[in-house]
N, C-alpha and C. Protein backbone atom coordinates (compact mmCIF):
# COMPACT_ATOMS: atom_id res chain seq x y z
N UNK A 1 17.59 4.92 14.29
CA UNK A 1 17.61 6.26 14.84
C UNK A 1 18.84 6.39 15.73
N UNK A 2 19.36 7.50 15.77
CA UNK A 2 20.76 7.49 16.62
C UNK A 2 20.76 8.11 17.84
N UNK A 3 21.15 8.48 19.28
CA UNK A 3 20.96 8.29 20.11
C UNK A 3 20.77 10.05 19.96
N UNK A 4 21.31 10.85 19.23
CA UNK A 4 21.13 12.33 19.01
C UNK A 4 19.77 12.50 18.59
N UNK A 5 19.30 11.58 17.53
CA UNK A 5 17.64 12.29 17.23
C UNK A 5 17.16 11.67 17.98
N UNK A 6 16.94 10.69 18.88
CA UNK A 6 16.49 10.18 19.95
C UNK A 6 16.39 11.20 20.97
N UNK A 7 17.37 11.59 21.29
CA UNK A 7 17.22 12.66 22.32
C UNK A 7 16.62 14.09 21.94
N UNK A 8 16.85 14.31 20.46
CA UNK A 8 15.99 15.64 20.22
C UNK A 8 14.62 15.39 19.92
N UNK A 9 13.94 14.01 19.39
CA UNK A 9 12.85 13.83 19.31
C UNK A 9 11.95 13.56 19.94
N UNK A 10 12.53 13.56 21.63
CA UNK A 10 12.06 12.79 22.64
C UNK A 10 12.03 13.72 24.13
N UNK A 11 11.36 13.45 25.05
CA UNK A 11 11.00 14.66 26.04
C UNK A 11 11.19 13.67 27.37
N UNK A 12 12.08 14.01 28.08
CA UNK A 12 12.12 13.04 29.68
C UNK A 12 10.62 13.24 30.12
N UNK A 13 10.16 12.04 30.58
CA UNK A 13 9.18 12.63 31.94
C UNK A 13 9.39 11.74 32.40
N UNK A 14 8.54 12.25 34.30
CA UNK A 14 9.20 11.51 35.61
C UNK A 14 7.12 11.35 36.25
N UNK A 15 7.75 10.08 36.54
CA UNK A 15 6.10 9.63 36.85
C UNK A 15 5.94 8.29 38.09
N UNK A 16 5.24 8.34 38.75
CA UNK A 16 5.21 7.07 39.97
C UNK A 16 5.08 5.64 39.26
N UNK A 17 5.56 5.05 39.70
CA UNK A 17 5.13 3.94 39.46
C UNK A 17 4.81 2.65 40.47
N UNK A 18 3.86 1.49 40.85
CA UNK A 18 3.98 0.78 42.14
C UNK A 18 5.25 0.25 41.96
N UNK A 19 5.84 -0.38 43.02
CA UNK A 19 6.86 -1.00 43.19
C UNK A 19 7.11 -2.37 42.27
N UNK A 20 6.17 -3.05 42.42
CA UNK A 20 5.72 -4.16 41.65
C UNK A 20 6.46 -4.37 39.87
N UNK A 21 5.45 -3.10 39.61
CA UNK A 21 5.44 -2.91 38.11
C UNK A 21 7.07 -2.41 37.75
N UNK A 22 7.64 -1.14 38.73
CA UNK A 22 9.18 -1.21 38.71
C UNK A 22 10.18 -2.22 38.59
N UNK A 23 9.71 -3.56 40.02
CA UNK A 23 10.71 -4.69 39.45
C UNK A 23 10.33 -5.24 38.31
N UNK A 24 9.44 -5.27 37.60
CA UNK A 24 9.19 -5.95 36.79
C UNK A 24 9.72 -5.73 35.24
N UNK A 25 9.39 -4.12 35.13
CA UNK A 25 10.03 -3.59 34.07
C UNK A 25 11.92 -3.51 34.41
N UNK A 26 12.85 -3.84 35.26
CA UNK A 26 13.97 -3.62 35.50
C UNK A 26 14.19 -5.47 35.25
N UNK A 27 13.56 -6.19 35.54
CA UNK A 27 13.74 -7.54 34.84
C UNK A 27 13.51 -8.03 33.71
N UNK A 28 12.43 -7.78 33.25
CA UNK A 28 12.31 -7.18 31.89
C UNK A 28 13.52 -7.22 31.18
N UNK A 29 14.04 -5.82 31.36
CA UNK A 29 14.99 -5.40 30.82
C UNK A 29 16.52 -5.77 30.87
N UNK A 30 16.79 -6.55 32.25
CA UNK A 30 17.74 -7.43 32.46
C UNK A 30 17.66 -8.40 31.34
N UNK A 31 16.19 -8.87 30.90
CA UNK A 31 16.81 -10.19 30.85
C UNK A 31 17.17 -10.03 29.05
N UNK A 32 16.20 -8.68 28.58
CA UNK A 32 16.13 -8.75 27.06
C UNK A 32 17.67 -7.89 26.66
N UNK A 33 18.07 -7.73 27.79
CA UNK A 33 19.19 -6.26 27.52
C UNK A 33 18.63 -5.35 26.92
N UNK A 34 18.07 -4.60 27.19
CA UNK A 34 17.49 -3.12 26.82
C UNK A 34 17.74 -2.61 27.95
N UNK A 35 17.67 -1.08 27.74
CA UNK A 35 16.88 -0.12 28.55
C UNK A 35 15.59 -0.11 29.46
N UNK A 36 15.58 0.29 30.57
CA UNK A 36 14.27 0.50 31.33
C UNK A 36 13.10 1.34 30.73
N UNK A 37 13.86 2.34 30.33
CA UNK A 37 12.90 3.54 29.49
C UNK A 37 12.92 2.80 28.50
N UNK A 38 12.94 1.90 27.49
CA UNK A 38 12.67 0.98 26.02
C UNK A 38 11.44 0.17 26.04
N UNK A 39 11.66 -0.62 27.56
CA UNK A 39 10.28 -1.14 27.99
C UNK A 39 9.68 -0.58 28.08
N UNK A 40 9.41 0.78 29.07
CA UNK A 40 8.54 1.62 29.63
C UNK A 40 7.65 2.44 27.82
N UNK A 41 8.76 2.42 27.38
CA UNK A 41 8.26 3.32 25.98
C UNK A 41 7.11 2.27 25.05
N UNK A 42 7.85 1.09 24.76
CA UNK A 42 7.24 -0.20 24.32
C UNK A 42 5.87 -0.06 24.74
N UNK A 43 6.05 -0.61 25.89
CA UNK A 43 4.75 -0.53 26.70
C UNK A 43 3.35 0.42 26.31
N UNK A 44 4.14 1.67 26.39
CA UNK A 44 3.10 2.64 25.92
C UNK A 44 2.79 2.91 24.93
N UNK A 45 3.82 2.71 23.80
CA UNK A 45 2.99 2.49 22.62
C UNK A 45 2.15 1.49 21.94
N UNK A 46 2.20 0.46 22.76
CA UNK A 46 1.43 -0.39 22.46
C UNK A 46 0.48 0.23 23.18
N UNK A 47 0.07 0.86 24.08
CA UNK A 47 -0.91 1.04 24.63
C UNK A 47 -1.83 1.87 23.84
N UNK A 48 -0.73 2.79 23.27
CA UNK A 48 -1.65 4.07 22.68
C UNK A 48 -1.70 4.25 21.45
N UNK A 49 -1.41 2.90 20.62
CA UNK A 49 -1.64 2.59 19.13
C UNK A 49 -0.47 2.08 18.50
N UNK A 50 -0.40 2.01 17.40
CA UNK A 50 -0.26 1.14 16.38
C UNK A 50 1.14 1.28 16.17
N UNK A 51 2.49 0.76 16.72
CA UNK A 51 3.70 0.94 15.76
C UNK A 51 3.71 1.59 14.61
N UNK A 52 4.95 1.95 14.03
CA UNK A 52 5.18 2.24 12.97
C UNK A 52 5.31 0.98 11.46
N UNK A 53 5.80 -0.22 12.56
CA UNK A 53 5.71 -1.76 12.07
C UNK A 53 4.51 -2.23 11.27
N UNK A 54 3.54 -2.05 12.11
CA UNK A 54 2.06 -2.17 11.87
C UNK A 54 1.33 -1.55 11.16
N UNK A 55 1.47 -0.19 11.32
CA UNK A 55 0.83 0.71 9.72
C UNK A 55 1.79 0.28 8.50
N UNK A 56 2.87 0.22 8.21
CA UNK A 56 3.56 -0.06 7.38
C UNK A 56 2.18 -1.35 6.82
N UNK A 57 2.54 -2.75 7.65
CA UNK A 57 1.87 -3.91 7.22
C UNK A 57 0.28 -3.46 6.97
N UNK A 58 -0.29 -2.94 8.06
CA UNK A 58 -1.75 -2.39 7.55
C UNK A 58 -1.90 -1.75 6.24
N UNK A 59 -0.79 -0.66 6.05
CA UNK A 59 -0.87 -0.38 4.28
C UNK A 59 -0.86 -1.18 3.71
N UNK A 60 0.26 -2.22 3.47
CA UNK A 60 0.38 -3.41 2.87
C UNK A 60 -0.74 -4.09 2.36
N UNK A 61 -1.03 -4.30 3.18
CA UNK A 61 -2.42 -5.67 3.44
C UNK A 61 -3.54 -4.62 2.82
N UNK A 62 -3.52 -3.34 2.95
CA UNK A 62 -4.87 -2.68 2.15
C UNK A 62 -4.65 -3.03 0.97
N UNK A 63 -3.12 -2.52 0.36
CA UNK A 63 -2.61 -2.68 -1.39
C UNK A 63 -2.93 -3.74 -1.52
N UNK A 64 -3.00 -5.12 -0.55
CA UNK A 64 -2.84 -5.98 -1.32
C UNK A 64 -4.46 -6.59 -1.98
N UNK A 65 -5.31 -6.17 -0.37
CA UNK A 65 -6.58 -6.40 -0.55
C UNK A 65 -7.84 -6.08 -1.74
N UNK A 66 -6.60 -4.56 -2.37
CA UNK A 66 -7.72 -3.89 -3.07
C UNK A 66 -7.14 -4.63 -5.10
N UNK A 67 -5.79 -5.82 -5.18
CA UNK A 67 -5.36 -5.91 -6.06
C UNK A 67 -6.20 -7.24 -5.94
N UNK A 68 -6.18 -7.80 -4.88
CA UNK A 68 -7.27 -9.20 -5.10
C UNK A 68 -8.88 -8.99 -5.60
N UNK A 69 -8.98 -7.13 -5.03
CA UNK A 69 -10.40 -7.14 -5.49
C UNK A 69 -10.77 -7.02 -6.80
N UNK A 70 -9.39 -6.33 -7.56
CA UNK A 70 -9.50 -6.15 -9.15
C UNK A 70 -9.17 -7.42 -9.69
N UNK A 71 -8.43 -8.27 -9.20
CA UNK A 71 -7.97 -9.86 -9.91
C UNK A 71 -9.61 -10.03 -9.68
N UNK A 72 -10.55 -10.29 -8.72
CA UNK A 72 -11.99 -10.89 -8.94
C UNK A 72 -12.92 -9.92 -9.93
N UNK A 73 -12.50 -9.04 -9.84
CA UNK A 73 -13.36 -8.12 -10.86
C UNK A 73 -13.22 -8.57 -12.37
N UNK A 74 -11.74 -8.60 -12.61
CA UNK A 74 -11.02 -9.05 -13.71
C UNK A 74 -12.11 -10.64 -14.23
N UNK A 75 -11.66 -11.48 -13.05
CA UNK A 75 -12.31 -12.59 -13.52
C UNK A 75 -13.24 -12.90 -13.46
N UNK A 76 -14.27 -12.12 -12.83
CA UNK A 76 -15.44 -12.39 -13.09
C UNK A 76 -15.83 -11.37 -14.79
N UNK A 77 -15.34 -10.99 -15.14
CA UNK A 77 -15.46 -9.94 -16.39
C UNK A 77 -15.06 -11.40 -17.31
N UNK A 78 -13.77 -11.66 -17.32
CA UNK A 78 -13.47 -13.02 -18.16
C UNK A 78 -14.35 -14.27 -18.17
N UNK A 79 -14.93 -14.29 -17.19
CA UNK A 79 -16.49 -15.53 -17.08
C UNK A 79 -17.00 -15.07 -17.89
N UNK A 80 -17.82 -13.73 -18.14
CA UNK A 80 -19.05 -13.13 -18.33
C UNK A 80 -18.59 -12.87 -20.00
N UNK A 81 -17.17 -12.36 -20.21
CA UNK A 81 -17.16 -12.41 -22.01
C UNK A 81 -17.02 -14.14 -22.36
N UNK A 82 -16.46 -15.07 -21.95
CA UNK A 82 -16.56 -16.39 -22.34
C UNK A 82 -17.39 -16.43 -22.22
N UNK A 83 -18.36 -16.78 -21.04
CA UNK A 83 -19.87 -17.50 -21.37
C UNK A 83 -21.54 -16.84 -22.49
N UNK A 84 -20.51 -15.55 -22.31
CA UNK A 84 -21.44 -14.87 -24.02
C UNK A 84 -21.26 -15.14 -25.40
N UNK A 85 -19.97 -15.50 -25.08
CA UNK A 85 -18.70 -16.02 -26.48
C UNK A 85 -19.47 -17.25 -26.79
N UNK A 86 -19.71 -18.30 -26.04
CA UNK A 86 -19.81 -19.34 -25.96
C UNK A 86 -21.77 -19.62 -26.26
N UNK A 87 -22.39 -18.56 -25.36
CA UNK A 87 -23.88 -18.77 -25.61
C UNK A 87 -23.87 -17.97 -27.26
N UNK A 88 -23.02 -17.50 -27.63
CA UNK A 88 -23.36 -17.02 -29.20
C UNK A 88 -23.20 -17.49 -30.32
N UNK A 89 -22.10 -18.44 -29.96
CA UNK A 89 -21.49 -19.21 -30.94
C UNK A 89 -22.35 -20.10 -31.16
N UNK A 90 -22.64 -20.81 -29.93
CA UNK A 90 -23.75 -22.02 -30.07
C UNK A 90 -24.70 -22.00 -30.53
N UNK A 91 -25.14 -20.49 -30.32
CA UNK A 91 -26.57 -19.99 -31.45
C UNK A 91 -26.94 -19.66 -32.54
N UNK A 92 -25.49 -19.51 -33.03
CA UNK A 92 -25.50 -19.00 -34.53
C UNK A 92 -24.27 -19.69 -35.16
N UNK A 93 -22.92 -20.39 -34.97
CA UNK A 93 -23.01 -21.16 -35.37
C UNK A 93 -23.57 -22.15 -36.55
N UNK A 94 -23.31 -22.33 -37.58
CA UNK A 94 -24.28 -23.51 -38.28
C UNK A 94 -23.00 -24.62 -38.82
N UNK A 95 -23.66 -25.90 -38.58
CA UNK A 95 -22.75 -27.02 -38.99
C UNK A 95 -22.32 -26.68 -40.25
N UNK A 96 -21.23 -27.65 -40.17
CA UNK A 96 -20.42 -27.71 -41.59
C UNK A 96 -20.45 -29.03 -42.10
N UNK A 97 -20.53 -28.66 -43.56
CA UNK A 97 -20.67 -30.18 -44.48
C UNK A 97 -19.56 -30.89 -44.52
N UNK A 98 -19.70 -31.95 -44.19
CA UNK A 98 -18.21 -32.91 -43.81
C UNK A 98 -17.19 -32.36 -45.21
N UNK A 99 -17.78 -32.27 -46.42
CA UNK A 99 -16.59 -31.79 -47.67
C UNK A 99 -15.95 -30.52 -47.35
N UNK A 100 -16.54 -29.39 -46.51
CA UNK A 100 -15.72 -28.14 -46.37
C UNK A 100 -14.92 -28.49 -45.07
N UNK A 101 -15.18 -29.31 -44.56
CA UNK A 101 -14.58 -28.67 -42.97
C UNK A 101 -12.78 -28.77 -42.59
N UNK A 102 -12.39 -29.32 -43.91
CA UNK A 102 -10.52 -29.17 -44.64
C UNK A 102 -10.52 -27.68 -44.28
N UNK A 103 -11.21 -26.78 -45.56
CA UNK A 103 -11.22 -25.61 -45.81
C UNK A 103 -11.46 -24.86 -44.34
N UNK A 104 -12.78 -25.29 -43.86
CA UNK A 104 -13.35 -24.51 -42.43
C UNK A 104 -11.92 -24.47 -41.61
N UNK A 105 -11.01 -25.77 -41.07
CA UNK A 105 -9.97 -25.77 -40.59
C UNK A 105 -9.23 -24.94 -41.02
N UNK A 106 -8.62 -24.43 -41.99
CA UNK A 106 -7.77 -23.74 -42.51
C UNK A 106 -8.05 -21.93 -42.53
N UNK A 107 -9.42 -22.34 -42.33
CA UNK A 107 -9.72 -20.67 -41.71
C UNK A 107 -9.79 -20.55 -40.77
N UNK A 108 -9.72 -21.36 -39.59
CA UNK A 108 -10.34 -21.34 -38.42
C UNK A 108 -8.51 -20.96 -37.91
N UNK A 109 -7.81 -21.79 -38.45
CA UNK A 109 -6.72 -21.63 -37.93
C UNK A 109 -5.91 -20.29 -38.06
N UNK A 110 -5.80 -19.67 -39.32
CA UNK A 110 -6.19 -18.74 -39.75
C UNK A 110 -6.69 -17.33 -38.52
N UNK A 111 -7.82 -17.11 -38.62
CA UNK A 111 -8.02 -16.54 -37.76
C UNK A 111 -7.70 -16.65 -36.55
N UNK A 112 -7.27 -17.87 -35.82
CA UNK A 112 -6.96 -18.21 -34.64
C UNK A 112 -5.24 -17.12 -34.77
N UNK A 113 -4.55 -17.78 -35.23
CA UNK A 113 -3.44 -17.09 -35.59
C UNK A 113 -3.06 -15.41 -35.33
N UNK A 114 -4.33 -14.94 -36.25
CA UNK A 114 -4.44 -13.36 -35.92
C UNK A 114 -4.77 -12.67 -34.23
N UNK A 115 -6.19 -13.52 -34.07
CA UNK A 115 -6.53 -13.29 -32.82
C UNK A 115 -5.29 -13.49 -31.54
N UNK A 116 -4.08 -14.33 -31.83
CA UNK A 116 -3.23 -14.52 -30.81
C UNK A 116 -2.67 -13.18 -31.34
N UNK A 117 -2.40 -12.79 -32.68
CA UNK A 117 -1.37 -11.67 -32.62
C UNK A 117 -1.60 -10.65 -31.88
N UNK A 118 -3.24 -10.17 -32.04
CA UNK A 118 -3.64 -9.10 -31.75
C UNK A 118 -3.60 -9.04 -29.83
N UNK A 119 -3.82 -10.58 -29.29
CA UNK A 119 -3.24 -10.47 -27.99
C UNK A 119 -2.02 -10.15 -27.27
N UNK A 120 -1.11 -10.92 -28.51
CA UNK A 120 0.37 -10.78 -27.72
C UNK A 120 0.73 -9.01 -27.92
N UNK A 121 0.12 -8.52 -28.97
CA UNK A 121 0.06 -7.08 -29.65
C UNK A 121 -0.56 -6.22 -28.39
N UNK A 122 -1.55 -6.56 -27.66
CA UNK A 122 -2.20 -5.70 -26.82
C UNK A 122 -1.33 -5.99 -24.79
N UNK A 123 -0.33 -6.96 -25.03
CA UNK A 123 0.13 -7.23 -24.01
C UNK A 123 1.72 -6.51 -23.96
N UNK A 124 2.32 -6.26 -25.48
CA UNK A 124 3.05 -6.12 -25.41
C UNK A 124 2.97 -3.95 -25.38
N UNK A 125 1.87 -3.54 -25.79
CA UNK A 125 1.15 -2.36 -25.64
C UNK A 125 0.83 -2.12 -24.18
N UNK A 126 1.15 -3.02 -23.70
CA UNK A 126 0.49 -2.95 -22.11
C UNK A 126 -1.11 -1.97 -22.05
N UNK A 127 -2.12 -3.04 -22.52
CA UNK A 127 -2.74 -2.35 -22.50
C UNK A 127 -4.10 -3.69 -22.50
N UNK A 128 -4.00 -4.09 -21.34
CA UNK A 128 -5.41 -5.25 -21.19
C UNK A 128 -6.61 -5.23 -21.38
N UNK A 129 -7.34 -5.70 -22.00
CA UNK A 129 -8.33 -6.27 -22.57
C UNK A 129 -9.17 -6.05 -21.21
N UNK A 130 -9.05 -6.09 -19.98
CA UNK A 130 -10.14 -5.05 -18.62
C UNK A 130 -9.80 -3.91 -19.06
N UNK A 131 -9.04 -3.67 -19.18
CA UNK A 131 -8.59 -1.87 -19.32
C UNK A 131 -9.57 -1.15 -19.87
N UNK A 132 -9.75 -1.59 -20.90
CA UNK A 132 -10.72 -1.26 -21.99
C UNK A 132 -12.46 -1.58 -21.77
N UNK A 133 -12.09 -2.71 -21.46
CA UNK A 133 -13.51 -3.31 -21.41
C UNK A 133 -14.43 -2.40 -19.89
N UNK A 134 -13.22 -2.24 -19.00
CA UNK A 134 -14.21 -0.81 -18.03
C UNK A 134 -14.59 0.48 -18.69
N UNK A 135 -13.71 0.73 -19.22
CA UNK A 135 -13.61 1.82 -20.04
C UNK A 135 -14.88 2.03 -20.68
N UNK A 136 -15.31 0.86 -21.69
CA UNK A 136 -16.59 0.46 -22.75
C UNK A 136 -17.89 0.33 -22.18
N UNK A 137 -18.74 1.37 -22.39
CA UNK A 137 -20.27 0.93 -22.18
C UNK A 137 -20.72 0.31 -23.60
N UNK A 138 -20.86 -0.56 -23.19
CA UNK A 138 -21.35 -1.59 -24.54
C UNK A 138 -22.98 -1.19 -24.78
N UNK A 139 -23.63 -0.97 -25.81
CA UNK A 139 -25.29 -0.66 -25.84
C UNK A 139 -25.41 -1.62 -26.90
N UNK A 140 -26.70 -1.95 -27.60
CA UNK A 140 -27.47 -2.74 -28.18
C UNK A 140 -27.27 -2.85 -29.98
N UNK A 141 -26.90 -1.37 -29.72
CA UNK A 141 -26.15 -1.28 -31.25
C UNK A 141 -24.62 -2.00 -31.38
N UNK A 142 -24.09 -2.32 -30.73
CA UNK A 142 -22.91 -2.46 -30.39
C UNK A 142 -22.43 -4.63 -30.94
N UNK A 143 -24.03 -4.94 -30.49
CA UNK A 143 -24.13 -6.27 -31.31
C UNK A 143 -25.15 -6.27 -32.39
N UNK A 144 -25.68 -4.99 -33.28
CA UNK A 144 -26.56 -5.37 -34.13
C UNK A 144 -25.79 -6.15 -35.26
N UNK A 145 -26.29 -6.84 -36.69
CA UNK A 145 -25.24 -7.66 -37.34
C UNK A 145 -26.22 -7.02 -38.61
């Protein structure tokens, strides 16, 4: 700020002060090189709230608080489709006869293959797999087979 909007943004006032608190703020200010009125101003805004420093960081720290709350949302969503992935497979699932499981490999890989495309496909779409999945009310029809 330059010493012109300083002065238009700003209003003298004249006020007692004990003697005490006078030397104190004039040493103060000796020793930091400032102004008397810099301390005196300091002073009071700390008294009467929050810098401009401090809301800045208080915003901050909200943005940051509310991106950690979607990273846990996120991963607790990624628990909850793996461990369904995983309780389904196991249930339905059926072994393979040691003579196919060449073939089984070769599909498995196969599909593995696609399933990465369709990821790197939905990343490069910018368009995540939460995105959607808030989006989705899943109902009962949704796994009939």
């Amino acid at each position: 700020m330059t010493i012109r909007n300083k002065l238009i943004n700003s209003k003298q006032m004249n006020t007692r002060l004990p003697i005490h608190m006078v030397q104190q703020i004039k040493y103060i200010a000796k020793e930091r090189g400032v102004s008397e009125g810099s301390i005196v101003e300091a002073a009071l805004r700390d008294y009467l709230g929050k810098t401009e420093h401090e809301e800045i960081l208080l915003k901050k720290s909200d943005k940051i608080a509310r991106q950690i709350e979607k990273l846990r949302r996120e991963n607790k969503a990624m628990l909850e489709v793996m461990s369904s992935f995983i309780r389904v497979y196991l249930t339905y699932a059926q072994d393979i006869p040691e003579n196919e499981k060449a073939n089984a490999e070769l599909k498995g890989a196969k599909k593995f293959s696609r399933f990465m495309e369709l990821v790197a496909k939905a990343l490069d779409e910018n368009k995540p797999f939460f995105d959607e999945l808030e989006e989705k009310r899943f109902t009962e029809e949704d796994f009939a087979q």
